[in-house]
PDB file of N, CA and C in Angstrom:
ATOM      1  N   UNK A   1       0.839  -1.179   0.000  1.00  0.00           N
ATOM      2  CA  UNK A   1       0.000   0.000   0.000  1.00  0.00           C
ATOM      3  C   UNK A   1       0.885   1.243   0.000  1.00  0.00           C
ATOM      4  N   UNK A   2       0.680   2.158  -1.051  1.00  0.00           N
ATOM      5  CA  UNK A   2       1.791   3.338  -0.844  1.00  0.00           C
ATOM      6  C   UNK A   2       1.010   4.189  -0.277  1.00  0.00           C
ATOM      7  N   UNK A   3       1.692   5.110   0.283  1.00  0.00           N
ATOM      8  CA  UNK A   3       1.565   6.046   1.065  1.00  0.00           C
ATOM      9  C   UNK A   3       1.304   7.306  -0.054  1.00  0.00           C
ATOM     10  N   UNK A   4       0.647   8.327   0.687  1.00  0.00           N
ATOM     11  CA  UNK A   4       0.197   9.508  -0.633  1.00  0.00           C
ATOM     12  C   UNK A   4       1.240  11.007   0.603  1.00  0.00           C
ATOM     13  N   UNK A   5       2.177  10.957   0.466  1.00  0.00           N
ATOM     14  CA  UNK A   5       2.813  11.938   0.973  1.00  0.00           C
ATOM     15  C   UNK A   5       1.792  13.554   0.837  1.00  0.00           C
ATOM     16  N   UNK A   6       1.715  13.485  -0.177  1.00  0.00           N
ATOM     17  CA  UNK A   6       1.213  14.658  -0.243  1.00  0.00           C
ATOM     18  C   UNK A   6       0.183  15.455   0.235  1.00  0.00           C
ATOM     19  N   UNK A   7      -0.708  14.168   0.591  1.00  0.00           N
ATOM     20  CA  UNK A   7      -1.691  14.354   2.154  1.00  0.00           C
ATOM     21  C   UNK A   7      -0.946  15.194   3.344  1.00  0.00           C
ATOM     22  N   UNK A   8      -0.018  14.676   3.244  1.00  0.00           N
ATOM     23  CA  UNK A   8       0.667  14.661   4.968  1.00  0.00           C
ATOM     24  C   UNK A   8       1.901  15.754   4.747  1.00  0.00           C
ATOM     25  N   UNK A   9       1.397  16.731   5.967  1.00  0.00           N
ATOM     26  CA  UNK A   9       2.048  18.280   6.326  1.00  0.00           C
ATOM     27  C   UNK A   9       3.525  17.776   6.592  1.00  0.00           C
ATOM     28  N   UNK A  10       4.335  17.803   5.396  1.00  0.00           N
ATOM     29  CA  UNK A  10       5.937  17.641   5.644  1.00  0.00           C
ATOM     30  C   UNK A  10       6.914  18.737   6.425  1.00  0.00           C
ATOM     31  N   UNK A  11       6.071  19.354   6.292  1.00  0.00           N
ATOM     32  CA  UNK A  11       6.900  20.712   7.263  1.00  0.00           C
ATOM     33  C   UNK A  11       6.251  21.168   8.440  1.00  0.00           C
ATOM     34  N   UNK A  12       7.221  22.242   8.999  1.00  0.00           N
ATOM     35  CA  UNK A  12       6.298  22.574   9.950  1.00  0.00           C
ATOM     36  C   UNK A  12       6.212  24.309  10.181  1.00  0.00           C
ATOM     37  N   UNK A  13       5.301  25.082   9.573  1.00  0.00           N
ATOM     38  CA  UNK A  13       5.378  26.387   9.080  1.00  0.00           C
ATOM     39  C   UNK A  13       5.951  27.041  10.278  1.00  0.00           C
ATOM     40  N   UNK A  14       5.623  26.701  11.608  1.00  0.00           N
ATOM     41  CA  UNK A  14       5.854  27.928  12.745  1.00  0.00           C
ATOM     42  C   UNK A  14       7.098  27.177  13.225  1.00  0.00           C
ATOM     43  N   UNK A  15       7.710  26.573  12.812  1.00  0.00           N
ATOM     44  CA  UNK A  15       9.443  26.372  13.194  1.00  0.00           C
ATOM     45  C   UNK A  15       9.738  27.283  11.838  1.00  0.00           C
ATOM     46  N   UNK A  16       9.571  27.317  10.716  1.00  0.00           N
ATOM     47  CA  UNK A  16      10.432  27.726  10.075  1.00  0.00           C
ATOM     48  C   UNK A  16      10.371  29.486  10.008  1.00  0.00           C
ATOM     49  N   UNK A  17       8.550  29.694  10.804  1.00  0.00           N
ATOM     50  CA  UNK A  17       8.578  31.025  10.464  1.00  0.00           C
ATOM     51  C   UNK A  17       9.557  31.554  12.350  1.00  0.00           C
ATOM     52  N   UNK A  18       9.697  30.748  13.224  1.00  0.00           N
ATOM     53  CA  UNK A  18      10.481  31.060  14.602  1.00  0.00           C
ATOM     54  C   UNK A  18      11.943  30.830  14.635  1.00  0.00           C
ATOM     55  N   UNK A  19      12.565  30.234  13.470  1.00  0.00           N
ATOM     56  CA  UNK A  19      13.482  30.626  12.822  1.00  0.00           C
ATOM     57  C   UNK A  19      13.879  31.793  12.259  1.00  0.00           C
ATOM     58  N   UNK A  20      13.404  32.410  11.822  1.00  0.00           N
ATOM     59  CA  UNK A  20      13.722  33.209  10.667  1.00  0.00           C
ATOM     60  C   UNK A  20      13.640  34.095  11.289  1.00  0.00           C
ATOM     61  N   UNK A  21      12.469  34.654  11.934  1.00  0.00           N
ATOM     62  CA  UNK A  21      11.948  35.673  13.254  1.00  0.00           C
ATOM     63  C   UNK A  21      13.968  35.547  13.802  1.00  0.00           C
ATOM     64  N   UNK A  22      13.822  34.497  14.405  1.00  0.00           N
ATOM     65  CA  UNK A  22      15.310  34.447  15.442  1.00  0.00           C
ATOM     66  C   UNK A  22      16.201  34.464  14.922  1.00  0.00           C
ATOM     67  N   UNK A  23      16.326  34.984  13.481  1.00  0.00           N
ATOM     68  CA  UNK A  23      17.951  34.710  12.592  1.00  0.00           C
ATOM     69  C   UNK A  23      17.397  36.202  12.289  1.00  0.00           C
ATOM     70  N   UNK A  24      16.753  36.983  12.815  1.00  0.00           N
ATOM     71  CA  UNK A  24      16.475  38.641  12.683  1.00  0.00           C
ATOM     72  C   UNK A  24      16.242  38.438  10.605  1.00  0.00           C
ATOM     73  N   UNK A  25      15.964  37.783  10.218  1.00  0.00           N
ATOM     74  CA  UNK A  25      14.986  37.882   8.406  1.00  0.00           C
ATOM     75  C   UNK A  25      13.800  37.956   8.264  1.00  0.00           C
ATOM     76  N   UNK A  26      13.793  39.417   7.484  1.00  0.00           N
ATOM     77  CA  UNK A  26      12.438  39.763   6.939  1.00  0.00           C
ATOM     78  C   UNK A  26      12.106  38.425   5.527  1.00  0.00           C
ATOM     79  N   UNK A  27      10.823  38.443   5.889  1.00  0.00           N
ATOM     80  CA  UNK A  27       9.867  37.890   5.252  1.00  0.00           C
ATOM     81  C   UNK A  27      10.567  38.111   3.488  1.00  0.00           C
ATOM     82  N   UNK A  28      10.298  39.435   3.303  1.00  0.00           N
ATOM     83  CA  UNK A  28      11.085  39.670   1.479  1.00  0.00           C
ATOM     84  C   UNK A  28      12.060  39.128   1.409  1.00  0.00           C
ATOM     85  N   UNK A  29      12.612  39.346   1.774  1.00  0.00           N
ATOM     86  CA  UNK A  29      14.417  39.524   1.708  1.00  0.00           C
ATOM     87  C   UNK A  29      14.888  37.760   1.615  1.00  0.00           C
ATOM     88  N   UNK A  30      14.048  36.982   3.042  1.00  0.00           N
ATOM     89  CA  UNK A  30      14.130  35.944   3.206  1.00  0.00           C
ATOM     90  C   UNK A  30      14.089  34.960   1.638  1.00  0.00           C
ATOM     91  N   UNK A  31      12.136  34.913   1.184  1.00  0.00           N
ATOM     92  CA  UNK A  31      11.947  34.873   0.209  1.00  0.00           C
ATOM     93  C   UNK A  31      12.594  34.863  -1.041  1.00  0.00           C
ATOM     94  N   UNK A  32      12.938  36.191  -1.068  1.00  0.00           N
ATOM     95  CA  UNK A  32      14.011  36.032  -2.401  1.00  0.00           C
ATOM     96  C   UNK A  32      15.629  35.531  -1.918  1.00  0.00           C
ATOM     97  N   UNK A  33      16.037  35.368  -0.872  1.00  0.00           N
ATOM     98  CA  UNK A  33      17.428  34.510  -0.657  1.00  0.00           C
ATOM     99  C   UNK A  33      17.268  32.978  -1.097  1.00  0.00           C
ATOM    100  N   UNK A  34      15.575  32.504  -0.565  1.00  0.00           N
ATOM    101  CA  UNK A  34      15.653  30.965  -1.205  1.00  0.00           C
ATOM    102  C   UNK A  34      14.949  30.649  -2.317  1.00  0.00           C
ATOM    103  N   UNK A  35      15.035  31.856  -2.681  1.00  0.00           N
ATOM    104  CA  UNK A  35      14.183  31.794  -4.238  1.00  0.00           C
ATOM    105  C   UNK A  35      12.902  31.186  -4.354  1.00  0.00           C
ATOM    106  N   UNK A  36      11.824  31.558  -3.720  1.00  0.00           N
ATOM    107  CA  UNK A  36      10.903  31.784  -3.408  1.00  0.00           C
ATOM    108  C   UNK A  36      10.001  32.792  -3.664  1.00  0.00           C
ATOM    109  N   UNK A  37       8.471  33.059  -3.713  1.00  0.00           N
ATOM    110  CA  UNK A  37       8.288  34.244  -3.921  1.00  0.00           C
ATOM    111  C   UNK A  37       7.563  34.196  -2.100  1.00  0.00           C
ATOM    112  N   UNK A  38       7.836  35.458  -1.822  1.00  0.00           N
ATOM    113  CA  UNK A  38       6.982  35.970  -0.781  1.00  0.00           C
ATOM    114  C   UNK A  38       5.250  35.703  -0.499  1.00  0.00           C
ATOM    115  N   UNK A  39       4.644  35.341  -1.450  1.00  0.00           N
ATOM    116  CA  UNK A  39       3.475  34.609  -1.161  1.00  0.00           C
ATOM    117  C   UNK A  39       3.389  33.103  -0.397  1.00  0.00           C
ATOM    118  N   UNK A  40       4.698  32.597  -1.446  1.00  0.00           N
ATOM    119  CA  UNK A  40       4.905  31.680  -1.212  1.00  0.00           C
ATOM    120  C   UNK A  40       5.253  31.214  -0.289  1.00  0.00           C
ATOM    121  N   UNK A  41       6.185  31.487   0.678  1.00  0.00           N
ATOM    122  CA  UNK A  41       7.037  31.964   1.839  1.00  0.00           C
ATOM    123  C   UNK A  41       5.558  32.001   3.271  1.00  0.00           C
ATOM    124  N   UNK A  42       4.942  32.949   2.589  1.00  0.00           N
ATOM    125  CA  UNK A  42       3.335  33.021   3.816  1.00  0.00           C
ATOM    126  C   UNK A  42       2.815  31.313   3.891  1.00  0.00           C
ATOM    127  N   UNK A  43       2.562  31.302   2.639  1.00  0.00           N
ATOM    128  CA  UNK A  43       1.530  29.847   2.274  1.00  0.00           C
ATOM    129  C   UNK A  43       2.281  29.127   2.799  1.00  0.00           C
ATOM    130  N   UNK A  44       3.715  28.946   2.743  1.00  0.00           N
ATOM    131  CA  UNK A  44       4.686  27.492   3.765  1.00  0.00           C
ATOM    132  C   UNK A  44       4.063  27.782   4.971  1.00  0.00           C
ATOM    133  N   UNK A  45       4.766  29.085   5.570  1.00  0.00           N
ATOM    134  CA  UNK A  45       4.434  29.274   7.000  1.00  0.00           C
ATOM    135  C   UNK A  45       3.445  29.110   8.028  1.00  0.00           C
ATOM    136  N   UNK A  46       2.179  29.854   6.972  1.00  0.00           N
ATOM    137  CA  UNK A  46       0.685  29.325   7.504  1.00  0.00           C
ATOM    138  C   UNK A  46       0.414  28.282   6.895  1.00  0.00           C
ATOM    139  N   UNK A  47       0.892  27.204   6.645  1.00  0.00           N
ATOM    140  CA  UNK A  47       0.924  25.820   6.367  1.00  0.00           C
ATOM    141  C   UNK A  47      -0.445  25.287   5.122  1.00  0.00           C
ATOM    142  N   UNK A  48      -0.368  26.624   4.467  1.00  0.00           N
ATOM    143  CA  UNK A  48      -1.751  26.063   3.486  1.00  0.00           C
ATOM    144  C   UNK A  48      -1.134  25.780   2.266  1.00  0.00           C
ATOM    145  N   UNK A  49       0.445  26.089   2.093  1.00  0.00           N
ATOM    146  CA  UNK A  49       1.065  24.747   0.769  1.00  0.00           C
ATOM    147  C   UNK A  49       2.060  24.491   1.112  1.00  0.00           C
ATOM    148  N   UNK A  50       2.338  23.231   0.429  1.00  0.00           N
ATOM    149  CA  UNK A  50       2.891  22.310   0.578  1.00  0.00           C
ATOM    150  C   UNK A  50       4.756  22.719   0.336  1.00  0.00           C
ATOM    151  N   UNK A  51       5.479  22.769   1.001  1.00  0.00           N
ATOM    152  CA  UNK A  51       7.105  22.596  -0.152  1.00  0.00           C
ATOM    153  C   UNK A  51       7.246  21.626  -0.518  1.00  0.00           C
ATOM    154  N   UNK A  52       8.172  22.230  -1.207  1.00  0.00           N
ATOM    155  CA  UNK A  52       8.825  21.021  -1.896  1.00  0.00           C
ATOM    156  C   UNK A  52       9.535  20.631  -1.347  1.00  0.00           C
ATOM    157  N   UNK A  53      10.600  19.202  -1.706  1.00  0.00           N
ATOM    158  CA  UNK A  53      12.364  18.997  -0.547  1.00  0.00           C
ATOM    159  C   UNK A  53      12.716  20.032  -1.462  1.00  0.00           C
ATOM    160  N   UNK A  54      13.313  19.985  -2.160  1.00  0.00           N
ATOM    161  CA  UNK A  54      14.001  21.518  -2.664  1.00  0.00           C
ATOM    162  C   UNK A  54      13.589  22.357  -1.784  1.00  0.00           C
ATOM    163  N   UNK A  55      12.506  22.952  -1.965  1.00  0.00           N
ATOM    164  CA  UNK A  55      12.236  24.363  -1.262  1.00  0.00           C
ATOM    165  C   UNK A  55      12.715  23.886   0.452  1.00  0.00           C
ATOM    166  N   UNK A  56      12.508  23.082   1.127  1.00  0.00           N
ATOM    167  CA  UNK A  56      12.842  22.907   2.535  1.00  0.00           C
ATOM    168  C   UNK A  56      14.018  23.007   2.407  1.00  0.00           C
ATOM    169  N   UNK A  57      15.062  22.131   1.867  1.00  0.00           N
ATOM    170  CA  UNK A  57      16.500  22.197   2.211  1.00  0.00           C
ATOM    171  C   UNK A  57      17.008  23.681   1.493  1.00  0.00           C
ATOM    172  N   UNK A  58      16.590  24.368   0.737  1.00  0.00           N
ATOM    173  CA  UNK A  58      16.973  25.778   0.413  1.00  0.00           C
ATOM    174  C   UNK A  58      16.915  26.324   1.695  1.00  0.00           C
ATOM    175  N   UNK A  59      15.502  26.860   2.261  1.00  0.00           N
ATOM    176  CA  UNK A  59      15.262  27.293   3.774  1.00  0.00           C
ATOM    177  C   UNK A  59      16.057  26.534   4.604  1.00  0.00           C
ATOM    178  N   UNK A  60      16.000  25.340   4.932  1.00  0.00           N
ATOM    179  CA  UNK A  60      16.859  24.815   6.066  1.00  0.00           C
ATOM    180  C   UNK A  60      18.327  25.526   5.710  1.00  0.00           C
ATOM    181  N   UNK A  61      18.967  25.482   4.934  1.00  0.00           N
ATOM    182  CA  UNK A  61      20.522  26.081   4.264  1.00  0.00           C
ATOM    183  C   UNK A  61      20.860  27.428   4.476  1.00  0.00           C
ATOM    184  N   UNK A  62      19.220  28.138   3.960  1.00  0.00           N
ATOM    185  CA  UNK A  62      19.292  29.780   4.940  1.00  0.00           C
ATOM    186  C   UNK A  62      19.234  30.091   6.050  1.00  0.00           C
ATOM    187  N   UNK A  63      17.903  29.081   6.865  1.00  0.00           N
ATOM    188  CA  UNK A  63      18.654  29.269   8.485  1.00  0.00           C
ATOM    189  C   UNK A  63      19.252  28.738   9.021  1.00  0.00           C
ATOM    190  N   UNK A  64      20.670  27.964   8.439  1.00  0.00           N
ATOM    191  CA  UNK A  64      21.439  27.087   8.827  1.00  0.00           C
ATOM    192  C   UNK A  64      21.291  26.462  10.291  1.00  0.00           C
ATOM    193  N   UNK A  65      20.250  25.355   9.778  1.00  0.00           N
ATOM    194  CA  UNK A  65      19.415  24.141  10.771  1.00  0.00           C
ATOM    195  C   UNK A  65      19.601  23.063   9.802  1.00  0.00           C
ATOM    196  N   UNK A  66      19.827  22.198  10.511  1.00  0.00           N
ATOM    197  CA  UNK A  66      19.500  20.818   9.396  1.00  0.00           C
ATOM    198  C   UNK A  66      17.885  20.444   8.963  1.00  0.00           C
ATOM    199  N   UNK A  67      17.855  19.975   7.848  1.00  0.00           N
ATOM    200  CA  UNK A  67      16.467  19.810   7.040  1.00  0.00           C
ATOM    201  C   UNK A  67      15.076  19.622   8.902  1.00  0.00           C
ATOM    202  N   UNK A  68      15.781  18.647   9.280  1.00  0.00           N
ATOM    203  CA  UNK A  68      14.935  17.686  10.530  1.00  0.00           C
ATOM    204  C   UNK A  68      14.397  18.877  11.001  1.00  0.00           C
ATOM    205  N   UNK A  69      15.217  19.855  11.576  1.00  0.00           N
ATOM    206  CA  UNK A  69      14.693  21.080  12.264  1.00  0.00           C
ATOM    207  C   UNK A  69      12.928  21.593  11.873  1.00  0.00           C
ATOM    208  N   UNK A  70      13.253  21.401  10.302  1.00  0.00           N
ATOM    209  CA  UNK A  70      11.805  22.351  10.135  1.00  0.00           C
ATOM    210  C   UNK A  70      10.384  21.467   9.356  1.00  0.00           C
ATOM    211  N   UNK A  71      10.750  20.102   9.516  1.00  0.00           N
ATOM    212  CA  UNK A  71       9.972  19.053   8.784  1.00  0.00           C
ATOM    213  C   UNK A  71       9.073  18.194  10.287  1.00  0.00           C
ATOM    214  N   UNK A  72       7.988  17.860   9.835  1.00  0.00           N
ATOM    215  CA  UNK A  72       7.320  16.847  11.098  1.00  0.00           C
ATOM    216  C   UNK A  72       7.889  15.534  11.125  1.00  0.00           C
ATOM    217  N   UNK A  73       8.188  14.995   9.733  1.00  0.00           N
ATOM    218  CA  UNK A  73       7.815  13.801   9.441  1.00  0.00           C
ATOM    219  C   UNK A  73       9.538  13.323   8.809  1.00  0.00           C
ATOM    220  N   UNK A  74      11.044  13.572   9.149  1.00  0.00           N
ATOM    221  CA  UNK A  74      11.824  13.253   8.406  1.00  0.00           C
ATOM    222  C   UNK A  74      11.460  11.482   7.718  1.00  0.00           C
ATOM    223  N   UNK A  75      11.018  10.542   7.793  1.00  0.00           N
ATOM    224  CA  UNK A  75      11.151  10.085   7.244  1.00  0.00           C
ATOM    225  C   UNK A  75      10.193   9.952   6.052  1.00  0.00           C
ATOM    226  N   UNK A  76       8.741  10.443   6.355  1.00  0.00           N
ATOM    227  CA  UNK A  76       8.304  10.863   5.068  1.00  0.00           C
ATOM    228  C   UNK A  76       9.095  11.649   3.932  1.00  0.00           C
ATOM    229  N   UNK A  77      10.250  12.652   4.259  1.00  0.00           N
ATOM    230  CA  UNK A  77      10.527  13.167   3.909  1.00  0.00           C
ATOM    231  C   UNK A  77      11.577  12.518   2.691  1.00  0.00           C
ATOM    232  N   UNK A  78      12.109  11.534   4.085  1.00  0.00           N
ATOM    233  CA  UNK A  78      13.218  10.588   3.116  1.00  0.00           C
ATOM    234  C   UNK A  78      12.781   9.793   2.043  1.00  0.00           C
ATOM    235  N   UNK A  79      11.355   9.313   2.349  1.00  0.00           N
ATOM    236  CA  UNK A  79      10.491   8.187   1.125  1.00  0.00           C
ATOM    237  C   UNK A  79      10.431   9.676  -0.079  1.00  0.00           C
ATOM    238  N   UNK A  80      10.063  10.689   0.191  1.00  0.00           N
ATOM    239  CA  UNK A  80       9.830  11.354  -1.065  1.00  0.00           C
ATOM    240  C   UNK A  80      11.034  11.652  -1.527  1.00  0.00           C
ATOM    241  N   UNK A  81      11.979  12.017  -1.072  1.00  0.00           N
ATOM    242  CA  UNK A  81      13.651  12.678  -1.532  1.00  0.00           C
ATOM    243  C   UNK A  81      13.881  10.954  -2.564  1.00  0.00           C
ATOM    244  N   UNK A  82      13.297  10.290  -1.812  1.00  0.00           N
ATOM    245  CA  UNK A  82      14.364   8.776  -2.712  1.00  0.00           C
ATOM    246  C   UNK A  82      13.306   8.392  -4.091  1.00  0.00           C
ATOM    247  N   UNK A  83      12.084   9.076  -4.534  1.00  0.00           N
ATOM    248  CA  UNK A  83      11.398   9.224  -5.563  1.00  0.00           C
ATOM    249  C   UNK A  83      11.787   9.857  -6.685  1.00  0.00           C
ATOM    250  N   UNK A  84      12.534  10.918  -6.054  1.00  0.00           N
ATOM    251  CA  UNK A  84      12.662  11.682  -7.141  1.00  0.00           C
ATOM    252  C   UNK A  84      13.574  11.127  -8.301  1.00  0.00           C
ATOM    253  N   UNK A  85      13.431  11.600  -9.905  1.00  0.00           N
ATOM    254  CA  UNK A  85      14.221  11.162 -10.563  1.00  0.00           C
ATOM    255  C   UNK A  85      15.425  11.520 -10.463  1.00  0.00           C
ATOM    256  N   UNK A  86      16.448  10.242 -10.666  1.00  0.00           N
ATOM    257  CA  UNK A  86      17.915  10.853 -11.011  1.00  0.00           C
ATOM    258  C   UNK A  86      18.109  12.084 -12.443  1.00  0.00           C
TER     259      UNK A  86
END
């Protein structure tokens, strides 16, 4: 039975937005460092979309935390990272 990841909240918006708060980064600025747009950046935070692993390990890399820091579920995380195509 596979699992539908995409159901399930891989991140966790208010670590990454109590990060960022505590690494003193504005919201813009943030945004465009992980290449992101600033909508986008809200919608992670208030947890109404989804990232991508790309987009997490970009953010995890800007607030230099390891991925685990800002995800619920690392090993969901790991079943989707090992999907992707080479």
């Amino acid at each position: 039975m596979a699992v539908k990841t995409s159901k399930l909240k891989r991140h966790n918006g208010a670590a990454i937005r109590a990060l960022r708060v505590k690494d003193g980064k504005k919201p813009g600025p943030f945004a465009t460092e992980t290449l992101i747009s600033y909508s986008t950046l809200d919608n992670i935070e208030n947890e109404r979309k989804e990232a991508s692993v790309e987009v997490l390990y970009r953010i995890a890399n800007a607030l230099n935390v390891p991925v685990e820091a800002i995800v619920r579920d690392p090993v969901t995380l790991v079943v989707q990272q090992a999907r992707v195509p080479a």
